[in-house]
C-alpha atoms as a PDB file:
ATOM      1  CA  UNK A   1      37.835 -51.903  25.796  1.00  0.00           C
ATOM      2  CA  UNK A   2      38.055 -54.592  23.484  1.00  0.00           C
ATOM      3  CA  UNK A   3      36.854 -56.875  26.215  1.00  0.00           C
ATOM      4  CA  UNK A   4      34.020 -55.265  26.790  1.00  0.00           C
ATOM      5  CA  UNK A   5      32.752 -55.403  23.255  1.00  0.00           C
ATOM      6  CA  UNK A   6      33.426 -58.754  22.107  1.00  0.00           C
ATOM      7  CA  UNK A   7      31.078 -61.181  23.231  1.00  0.00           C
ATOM      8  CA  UNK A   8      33.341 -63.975  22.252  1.00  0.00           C
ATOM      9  CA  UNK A   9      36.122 -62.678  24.652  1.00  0.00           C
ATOM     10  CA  UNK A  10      36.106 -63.989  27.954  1.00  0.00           C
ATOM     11  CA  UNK A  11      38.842 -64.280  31.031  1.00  0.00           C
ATOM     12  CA  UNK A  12      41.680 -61.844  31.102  1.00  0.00           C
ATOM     13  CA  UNK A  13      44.466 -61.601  28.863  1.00  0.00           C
ATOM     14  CA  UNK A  14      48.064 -59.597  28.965  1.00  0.00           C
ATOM     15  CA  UNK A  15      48.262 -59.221  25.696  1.00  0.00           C
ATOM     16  CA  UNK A  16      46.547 -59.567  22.171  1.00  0.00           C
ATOM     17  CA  UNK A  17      47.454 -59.869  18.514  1.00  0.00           C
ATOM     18  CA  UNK A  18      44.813 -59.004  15.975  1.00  0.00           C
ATOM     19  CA  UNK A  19      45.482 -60.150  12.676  1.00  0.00           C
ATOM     20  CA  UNK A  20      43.895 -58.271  10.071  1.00  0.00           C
ATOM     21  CA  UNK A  21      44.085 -58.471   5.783  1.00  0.00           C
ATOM     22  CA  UNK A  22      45.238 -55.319   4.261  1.00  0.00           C
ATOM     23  CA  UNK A  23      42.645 -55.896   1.225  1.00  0.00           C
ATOM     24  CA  UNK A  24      44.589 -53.460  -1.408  1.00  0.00           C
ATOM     25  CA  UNK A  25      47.335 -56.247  -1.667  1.00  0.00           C
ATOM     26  CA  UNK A  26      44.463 -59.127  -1.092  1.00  0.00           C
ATOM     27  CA  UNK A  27      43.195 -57.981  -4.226  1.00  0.00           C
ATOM     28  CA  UNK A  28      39.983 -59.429  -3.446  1.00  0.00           C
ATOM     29  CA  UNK A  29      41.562 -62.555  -2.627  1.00  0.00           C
ATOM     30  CA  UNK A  30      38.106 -64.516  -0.199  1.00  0.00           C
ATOM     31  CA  UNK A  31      41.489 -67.120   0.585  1.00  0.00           C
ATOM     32  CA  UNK A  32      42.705 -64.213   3.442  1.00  0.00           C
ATOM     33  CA  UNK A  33      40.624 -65.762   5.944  1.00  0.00           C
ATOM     34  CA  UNK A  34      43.025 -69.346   5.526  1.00  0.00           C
ATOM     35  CA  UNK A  35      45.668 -67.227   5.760  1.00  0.00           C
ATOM     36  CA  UNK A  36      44.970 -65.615   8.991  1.00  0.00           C
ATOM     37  CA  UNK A  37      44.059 -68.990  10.541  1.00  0.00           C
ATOM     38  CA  UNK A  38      47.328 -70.469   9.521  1.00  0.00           C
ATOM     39  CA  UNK A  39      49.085 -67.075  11.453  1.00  0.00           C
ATOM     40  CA  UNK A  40      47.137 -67.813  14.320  1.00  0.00           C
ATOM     41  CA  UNK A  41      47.855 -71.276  14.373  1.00  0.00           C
ATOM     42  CA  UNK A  42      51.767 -70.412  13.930  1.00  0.00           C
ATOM     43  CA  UNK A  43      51.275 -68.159  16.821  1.00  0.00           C
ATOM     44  CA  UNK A  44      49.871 -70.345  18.901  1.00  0.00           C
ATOM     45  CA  UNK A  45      52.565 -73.195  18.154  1.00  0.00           C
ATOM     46  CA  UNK A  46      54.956 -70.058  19.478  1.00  0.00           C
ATOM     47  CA  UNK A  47      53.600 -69.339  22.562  1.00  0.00           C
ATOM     48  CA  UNK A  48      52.751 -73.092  23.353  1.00  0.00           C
ATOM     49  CA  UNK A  49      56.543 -73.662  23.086  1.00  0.00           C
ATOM     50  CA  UNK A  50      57.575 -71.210  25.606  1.00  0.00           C
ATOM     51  CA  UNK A  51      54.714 -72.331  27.696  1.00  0.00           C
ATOM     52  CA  UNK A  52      52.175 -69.202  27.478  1.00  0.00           C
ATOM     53  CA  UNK A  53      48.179 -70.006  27.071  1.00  0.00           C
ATOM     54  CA  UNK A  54      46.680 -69.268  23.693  1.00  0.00           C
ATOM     55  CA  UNK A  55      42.824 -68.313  23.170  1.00  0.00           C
ATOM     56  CA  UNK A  56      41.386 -67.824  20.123  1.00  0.00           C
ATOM     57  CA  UNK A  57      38.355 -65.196  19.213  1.00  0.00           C
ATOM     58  CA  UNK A  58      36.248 -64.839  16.300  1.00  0.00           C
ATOM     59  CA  UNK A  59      33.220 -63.401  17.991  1.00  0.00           C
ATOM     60  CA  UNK A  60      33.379 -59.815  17.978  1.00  0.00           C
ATOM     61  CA  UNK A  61      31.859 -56.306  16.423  1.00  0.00           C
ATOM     62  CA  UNK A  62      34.687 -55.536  13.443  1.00  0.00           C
ATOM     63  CA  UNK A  63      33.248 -51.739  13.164  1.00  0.00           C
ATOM     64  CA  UNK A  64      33.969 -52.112  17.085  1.00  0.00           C
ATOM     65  CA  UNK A  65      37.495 -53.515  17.170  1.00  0.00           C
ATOM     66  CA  UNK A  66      38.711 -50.998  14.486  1.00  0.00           C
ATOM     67  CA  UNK A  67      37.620 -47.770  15.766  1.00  0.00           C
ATOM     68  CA  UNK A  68      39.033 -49.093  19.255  1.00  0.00           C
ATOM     69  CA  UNK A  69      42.316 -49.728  17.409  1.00  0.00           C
ATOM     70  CA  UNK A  70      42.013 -47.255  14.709  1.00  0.00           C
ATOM     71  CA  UNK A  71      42.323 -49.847  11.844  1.00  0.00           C
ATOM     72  CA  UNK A  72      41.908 -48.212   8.240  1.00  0.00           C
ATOM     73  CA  UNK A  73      39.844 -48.439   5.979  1.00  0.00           C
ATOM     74  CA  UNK A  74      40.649 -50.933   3.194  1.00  0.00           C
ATOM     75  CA  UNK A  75      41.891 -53.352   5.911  1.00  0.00           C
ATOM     76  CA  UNK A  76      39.628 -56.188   7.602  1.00  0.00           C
ATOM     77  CA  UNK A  77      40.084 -57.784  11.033  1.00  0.00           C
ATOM     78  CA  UNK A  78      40.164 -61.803  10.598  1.00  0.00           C
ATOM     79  CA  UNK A  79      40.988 -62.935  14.503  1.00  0.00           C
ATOM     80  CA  UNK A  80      41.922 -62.358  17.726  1.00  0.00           C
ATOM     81  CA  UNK A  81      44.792 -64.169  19.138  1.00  0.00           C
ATOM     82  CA  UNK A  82      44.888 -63.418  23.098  1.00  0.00           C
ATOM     83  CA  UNK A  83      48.417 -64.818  24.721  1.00  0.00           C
ATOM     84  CA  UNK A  84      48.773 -64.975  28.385  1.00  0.00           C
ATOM     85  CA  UNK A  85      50.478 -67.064  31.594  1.00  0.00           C
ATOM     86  CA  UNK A  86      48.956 -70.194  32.281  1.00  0.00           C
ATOM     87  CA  UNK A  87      46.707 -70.628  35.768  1.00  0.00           C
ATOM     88  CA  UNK A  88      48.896 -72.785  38.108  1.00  0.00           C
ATOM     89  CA  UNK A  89      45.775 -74.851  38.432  1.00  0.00           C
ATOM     90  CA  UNK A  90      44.863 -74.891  34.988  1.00  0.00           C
ATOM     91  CA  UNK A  91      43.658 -78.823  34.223  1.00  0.00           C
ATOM     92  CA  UNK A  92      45.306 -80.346  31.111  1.00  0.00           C
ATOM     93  CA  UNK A  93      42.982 -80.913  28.423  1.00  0.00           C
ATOM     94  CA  UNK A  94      41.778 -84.347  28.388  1.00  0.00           C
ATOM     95  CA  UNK A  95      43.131 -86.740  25.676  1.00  0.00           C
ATOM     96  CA  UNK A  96      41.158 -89.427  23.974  1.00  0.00           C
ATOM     97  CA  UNK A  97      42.270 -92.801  23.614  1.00  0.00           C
ATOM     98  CA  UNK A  98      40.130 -93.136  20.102  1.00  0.00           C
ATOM     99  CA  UNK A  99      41.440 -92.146  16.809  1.00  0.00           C
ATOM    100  CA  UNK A 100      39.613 -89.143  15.298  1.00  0.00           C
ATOM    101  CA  UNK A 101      40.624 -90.016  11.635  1.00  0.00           C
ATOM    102  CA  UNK A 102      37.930 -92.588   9.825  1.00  0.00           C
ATOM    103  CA  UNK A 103      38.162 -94.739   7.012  1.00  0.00           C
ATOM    104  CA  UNK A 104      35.338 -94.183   4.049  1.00  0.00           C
ATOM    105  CA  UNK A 105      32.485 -93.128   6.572  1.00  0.00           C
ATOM    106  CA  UNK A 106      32.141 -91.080  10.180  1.00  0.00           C
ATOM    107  CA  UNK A 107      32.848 -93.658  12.831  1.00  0.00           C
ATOM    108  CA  UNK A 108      34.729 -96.195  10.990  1.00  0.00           C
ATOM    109  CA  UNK A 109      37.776 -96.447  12.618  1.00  0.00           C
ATOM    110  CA  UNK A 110      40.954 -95.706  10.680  1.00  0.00           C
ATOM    111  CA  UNK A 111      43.677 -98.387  12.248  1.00  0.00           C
ATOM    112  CA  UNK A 112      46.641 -96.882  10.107  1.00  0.00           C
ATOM    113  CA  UNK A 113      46.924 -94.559  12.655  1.00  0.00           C
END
C-alpha cells in the first residue's frame, strides 16, 4: 500500500522504518527534521554493516502514509527508511578520484585532504 502511494518509492523492499516526530514533546521544535535525518543516517550505517541495501524516501502523501499506518494525530512523518538484501548483481557505486571538499570557492581544490 505504501508503495503504491508514494511516488518517491520505487523497487521492492522487505521491510520499512518510518520515522516520525511525536510533536507534543517537539514542542514546536522546526530542528525534528535534523533529527530524523541523523536516525536515518544511523540506520543506514546499521544495515550497511551487516551488508543489507538502504533506500531513502522523502517523496510521499503524509495524510497517505498515516492513515495507511494509523499514525496519530499530533505526530508527523519525517522519512522513509526502506532496508532490504542486496541484488547479487547490484554494481558498486562508482568512486571519484577528485576531492569534493574546496578551499574558499566551488572548484578550488582543497589538497589537505
Amino acid at each position: 500500500m505504501i508503495r503504491k502511494s508514494s511516488p518517491g518509492f520505487y523497487g521492492a523492499c522487505p521491510a520499512l522504518i518510518v520515522i516520525c516526530t511525536d510533536l507534543t514533546a517537539a514542542e514546536g521544535d522546526d530542528t525534528a527534521i535534523f533529527d530524523a535525518g541523523a536516525t536515518a543516517e544511523n540506520v543506514a550505517l546499521a544495515a550497511t554493516a551487516m551488508n543489507l541495501g538502504v533506500g531513502f524516501v522523502k517523496s510521499y502523501p503524509e495524510v497517505a502514509i498515516k492513515e495507511i499506518l494509523g499514525v496519530p494525530d499530533g505526530v508527523r512523518t519525517e522519512m522513509i527508511v526502506k532496508l532490504g538484501y542486496k541484488r547479487p548483481d547490484q554494481p558498486k557505486a562508482p568512486r571519484t578520484l577528485q576531492s569534493p571538499v574546496y578551499l574558499d570557492r566551488y572548484g578550488d581544490a582543497f589538497e589537505g585532504v
